[in-house]
PDB file of N, CA and C in Angstrom:
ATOM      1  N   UNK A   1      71.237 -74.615 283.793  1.00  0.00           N
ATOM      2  CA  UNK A   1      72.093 -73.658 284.470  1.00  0.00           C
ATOM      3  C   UNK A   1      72.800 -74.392 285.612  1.00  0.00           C
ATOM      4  N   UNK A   2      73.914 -74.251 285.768  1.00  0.00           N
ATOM      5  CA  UNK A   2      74.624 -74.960 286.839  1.00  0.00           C
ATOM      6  C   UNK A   2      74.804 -74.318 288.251  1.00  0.00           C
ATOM      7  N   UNK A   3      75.348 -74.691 288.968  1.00  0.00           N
ATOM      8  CA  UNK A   3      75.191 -74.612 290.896  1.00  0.00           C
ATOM      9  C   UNK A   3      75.867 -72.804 290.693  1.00  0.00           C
ATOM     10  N   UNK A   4      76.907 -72.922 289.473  1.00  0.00           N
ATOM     11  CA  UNK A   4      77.585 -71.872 289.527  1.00  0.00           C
ATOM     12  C   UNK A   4      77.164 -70.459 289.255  1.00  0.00           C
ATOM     13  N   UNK A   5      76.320 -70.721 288.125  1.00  0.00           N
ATOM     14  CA  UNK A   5      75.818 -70.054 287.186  1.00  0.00           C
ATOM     15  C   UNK A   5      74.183 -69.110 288.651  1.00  0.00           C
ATOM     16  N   UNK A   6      74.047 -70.545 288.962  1.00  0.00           N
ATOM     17  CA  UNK A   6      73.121 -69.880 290.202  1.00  0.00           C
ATOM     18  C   UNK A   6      73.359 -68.790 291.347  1.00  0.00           C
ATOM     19  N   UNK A   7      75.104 -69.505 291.981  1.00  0.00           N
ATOM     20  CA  UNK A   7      75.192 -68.797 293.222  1.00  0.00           C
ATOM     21  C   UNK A   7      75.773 -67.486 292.377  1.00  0.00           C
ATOM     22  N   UNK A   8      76.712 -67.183 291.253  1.00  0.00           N
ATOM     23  CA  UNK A   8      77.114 -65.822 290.545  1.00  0.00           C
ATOM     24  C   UNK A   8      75.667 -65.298 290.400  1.00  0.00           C
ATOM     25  N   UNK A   9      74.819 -65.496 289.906  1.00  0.00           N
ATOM     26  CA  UNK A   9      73.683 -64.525 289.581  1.00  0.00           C
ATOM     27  C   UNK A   9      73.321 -64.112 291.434  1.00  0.00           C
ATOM     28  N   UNK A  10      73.098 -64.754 292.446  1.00  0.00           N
ATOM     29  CA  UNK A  10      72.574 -64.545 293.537  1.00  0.00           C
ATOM     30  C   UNK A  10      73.024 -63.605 294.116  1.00  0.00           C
ATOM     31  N   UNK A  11      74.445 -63.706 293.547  1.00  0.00           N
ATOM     32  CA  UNK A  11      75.403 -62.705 294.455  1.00  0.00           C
ATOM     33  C   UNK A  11      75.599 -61.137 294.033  1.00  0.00           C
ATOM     34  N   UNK A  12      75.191 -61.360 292.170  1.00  0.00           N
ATOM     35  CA  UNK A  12      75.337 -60.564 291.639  1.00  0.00           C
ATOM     36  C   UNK A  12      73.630 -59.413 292.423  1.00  0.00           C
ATOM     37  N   UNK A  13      73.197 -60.016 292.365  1.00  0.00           N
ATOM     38  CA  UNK A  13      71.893 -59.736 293.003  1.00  0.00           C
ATOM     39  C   UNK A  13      71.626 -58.569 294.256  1.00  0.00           C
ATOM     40  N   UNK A  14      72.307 -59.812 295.090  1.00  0.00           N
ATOM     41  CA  UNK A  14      72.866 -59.329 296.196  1.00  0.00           C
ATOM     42  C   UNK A  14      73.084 -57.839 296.233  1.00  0.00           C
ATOM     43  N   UNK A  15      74.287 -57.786 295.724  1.00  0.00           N
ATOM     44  CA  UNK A  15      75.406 -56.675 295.235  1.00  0.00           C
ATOM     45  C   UNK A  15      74.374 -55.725 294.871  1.00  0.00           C
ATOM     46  N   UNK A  16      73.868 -55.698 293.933  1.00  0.00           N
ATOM     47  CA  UNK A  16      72.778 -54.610 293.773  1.00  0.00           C
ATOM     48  C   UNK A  16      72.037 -54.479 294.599  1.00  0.00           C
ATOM     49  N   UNK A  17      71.507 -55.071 294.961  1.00  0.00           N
ATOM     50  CA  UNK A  17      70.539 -54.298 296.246  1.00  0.00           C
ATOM     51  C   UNK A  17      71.268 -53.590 297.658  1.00  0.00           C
ATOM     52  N   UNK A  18      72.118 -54.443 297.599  1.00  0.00           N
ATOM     53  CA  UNK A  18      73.490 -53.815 298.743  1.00  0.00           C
ATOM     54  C   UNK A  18      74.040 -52.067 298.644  1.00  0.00           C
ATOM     55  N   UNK A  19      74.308 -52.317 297.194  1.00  0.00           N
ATOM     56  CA  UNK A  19      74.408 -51.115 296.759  1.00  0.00           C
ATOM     57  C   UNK A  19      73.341 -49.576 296.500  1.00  0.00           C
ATOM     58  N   UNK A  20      72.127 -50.668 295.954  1.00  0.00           N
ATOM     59  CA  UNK A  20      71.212 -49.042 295.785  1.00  0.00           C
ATOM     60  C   UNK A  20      70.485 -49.063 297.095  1.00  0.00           C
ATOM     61  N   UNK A  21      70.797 -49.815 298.200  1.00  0.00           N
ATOM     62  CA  UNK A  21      70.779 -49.654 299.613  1.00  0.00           C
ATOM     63  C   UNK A  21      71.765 -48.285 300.523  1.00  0.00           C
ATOM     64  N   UNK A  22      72.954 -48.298 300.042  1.00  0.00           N
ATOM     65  CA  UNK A  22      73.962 -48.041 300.749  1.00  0.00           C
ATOM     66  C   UNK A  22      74.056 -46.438 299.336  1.00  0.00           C
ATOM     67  N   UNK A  23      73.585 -46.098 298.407  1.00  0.00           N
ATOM     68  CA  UNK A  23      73.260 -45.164 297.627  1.00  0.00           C
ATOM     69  C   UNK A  23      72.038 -44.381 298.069  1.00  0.00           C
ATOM     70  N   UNK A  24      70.832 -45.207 298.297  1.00  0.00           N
ATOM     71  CA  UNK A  24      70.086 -44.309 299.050  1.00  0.00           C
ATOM     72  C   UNK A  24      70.017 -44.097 300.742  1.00  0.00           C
ATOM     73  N   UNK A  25      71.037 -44.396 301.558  1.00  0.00           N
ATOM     74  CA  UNK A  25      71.480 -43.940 302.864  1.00  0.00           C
ATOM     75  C   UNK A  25      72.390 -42.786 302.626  1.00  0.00           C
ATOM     76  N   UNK A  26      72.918 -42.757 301.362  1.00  0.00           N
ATOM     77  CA  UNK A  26      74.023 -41.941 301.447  1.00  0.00           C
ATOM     78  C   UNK A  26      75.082 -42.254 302.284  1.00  0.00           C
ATOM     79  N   UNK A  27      75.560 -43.431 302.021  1.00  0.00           N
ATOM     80  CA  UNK A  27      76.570 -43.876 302.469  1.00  0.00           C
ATOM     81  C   UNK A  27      77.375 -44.459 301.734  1.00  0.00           C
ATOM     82  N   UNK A  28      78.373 -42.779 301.270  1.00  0.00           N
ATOM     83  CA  UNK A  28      79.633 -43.436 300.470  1.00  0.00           C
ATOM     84  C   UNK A  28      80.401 -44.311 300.009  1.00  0.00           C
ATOM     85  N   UNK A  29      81.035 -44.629 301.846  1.00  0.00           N
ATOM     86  CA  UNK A  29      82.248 -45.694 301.498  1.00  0.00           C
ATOM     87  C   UNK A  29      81.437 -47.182 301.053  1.00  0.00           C
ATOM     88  N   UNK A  30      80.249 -47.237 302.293  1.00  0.00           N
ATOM     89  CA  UNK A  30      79.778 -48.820 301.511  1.00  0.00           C
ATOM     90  C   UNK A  30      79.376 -48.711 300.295  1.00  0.00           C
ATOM     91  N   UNK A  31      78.824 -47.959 299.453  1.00  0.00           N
ATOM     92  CA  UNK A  31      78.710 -47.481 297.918  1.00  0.00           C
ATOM     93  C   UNK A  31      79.749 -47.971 297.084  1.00  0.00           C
ATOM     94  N   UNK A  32      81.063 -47.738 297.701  1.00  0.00           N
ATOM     95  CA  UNK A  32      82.372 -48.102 297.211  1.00  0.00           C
ATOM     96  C   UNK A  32      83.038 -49.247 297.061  1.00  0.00           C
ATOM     97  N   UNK A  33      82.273 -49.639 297.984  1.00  0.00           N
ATOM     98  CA  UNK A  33      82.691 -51.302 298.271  1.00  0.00           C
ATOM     99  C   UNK A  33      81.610 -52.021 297.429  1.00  0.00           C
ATOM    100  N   UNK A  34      80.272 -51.992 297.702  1.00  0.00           N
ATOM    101  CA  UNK A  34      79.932 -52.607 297.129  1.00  0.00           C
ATOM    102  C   UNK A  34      79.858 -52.314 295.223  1.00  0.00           C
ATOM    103  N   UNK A  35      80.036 -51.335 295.028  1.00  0.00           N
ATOM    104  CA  UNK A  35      80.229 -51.373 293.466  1.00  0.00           C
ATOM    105  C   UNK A  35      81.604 -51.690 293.094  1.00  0.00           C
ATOM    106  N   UNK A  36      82.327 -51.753 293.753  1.00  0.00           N
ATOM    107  CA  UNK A  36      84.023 -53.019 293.331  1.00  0.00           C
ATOM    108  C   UNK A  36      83.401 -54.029 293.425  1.00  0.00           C
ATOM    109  N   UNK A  37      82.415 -54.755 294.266  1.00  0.00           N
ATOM    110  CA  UNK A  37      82.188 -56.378 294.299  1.00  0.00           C
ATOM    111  C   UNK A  37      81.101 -56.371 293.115  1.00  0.00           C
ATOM    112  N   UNK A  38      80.413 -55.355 292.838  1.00  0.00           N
ATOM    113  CA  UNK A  38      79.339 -55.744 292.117  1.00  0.00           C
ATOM    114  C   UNK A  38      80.288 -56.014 290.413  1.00  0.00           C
ATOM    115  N   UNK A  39      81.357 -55.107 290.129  1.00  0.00           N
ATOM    116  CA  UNK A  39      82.186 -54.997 289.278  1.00  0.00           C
ATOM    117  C   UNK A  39      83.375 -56.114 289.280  1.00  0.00           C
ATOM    118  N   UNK A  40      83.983 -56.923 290.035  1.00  0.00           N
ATOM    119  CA  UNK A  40      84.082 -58.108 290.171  1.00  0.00           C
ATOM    120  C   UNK A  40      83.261 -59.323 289.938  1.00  0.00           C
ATOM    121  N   UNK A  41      82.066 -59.158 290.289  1.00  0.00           N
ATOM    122  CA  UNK A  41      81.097 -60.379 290.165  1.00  0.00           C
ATOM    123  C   UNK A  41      80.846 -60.031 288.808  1.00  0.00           C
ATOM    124  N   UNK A  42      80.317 -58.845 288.002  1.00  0.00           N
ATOM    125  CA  UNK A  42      80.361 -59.350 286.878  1.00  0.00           C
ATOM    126  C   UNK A  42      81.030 -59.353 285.624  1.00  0.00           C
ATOM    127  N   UNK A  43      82.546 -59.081 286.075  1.00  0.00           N
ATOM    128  CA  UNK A  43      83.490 -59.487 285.377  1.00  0.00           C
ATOM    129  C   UNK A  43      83.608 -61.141 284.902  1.00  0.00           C
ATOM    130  N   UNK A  44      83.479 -61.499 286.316  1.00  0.00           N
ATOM    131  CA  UNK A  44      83.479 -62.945 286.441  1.00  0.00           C
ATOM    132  C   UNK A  44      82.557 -63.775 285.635  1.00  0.00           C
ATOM    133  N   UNK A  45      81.798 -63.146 285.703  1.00  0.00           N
ATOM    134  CA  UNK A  45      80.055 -63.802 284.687  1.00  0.00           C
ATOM    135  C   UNK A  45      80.892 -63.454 283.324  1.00  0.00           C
ATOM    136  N   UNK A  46      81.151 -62.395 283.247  1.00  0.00           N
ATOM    137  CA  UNK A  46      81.446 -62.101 281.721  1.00  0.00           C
ATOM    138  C   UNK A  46      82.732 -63.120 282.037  1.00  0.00           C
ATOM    139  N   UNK A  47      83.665 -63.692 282.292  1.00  0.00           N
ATOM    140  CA  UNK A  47      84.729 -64.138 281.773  1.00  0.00           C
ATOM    141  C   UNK A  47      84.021 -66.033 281.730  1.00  0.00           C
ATOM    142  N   UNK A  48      83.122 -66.155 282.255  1.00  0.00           N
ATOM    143  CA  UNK A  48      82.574 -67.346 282.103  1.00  0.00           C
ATOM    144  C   UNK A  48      81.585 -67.587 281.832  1.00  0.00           C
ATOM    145  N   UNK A  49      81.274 -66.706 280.275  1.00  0.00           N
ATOM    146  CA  UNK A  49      80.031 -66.652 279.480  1.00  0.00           C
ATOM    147  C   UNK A  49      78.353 -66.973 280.441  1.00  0.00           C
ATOM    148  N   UNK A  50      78.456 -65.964 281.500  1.00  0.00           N
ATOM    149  CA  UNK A  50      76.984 -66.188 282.024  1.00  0.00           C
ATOM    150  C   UNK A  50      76.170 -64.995 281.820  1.00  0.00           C
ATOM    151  N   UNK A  51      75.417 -65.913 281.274  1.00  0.00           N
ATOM    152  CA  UNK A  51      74.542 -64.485 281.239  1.00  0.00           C
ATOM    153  C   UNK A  51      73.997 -63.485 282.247  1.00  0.00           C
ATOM    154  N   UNK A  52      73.930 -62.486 282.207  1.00  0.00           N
ATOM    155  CA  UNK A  52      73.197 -61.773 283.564  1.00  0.00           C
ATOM    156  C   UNK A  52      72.008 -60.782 282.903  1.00  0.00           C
ATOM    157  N   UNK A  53      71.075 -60.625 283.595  1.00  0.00           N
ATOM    158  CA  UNK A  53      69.858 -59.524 283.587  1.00  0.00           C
ATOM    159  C   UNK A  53      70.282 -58.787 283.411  1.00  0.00           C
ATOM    160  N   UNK A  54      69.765 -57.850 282.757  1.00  0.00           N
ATOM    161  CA  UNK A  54      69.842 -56.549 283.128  1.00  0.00           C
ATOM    162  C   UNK A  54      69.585 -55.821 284.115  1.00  0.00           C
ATOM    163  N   UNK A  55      69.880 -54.978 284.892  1.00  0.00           N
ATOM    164  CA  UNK A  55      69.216 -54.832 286.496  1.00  0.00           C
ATOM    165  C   UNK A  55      67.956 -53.758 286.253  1.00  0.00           C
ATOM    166  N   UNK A  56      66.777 -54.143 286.752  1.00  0.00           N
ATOM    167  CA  UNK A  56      65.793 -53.041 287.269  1.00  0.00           C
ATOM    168  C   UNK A  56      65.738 -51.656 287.254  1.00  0.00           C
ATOM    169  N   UNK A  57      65.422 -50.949 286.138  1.00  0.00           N
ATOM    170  CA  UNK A  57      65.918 -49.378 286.366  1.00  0.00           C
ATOM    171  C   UNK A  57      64.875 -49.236 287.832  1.00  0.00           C
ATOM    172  N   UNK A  58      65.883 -48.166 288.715  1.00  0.00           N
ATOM    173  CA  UNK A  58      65.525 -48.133 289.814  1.00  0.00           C
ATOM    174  C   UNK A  58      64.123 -46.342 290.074  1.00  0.00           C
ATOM    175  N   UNK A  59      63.654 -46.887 290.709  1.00  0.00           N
ATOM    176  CA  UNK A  59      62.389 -45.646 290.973  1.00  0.00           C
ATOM    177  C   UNK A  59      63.144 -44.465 291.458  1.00  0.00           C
ATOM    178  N   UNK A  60      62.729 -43.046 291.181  1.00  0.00           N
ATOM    179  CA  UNK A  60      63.319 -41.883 291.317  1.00  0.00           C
ATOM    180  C   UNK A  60      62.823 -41.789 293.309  1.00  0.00           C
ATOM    181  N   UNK A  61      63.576 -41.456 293.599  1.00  0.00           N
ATOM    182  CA  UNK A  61      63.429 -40.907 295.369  1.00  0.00           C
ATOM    183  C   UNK A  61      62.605 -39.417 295.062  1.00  0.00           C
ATOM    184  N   UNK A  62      61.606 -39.412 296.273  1.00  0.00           N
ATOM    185  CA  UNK A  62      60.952 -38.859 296.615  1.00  0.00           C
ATOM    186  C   UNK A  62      61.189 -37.784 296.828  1.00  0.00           C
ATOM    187  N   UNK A  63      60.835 -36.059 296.759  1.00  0.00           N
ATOM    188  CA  UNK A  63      61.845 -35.368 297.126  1.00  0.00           C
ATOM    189  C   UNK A  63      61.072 -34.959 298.233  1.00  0.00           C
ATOM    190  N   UNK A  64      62.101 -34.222 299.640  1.00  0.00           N
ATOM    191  CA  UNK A  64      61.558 -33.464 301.007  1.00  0.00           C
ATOM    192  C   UNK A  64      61.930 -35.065 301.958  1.00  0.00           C
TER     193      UNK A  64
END
C-alpha cells in the first residue's frame, strides 16, 4: 500500500468519525461539511482504485 493509499484511508477515517461526531451533537451545518469531505475523499479512492472498508455500523443512541 503506498504513502497515498495510507494518508486517503486516514482521512477517510477521520471524516467519519468527524461526522458521526457532529450527527450525534446535532450539529447540522458541521454534518454538512463533513459529509461533502467524506464524499470527496471517497470519490477520490474510487477514482484511484483504493480500496476502502466498509465503515462500522454505528451503535443505536440511548434514549432520555
Amino acid at each position: 500500500m503506498s504513502s497515498f493509499d495510507d494518508e486517503l484511508l486516514h482521512r477517510i477515517s477521520a471524516a467519519r468519525q468527524a461526522l458521526s461526531a457532529a450527527r450525534d451533537a446535532g450539529e447540522l451545518d458541521s454534518e454538512r461539511v463533513y459529509a461533502g469531505e467524506l464524499d470527496s475523499l471517497l470519490r477520490l479512492a474510487m477514482d484511484n482504485g483504493v480500496t476502502v472498508p466498509p465503515e462500522a455500523p454505528s451503535l443505536p443512541r440511548p434514549l432520555g
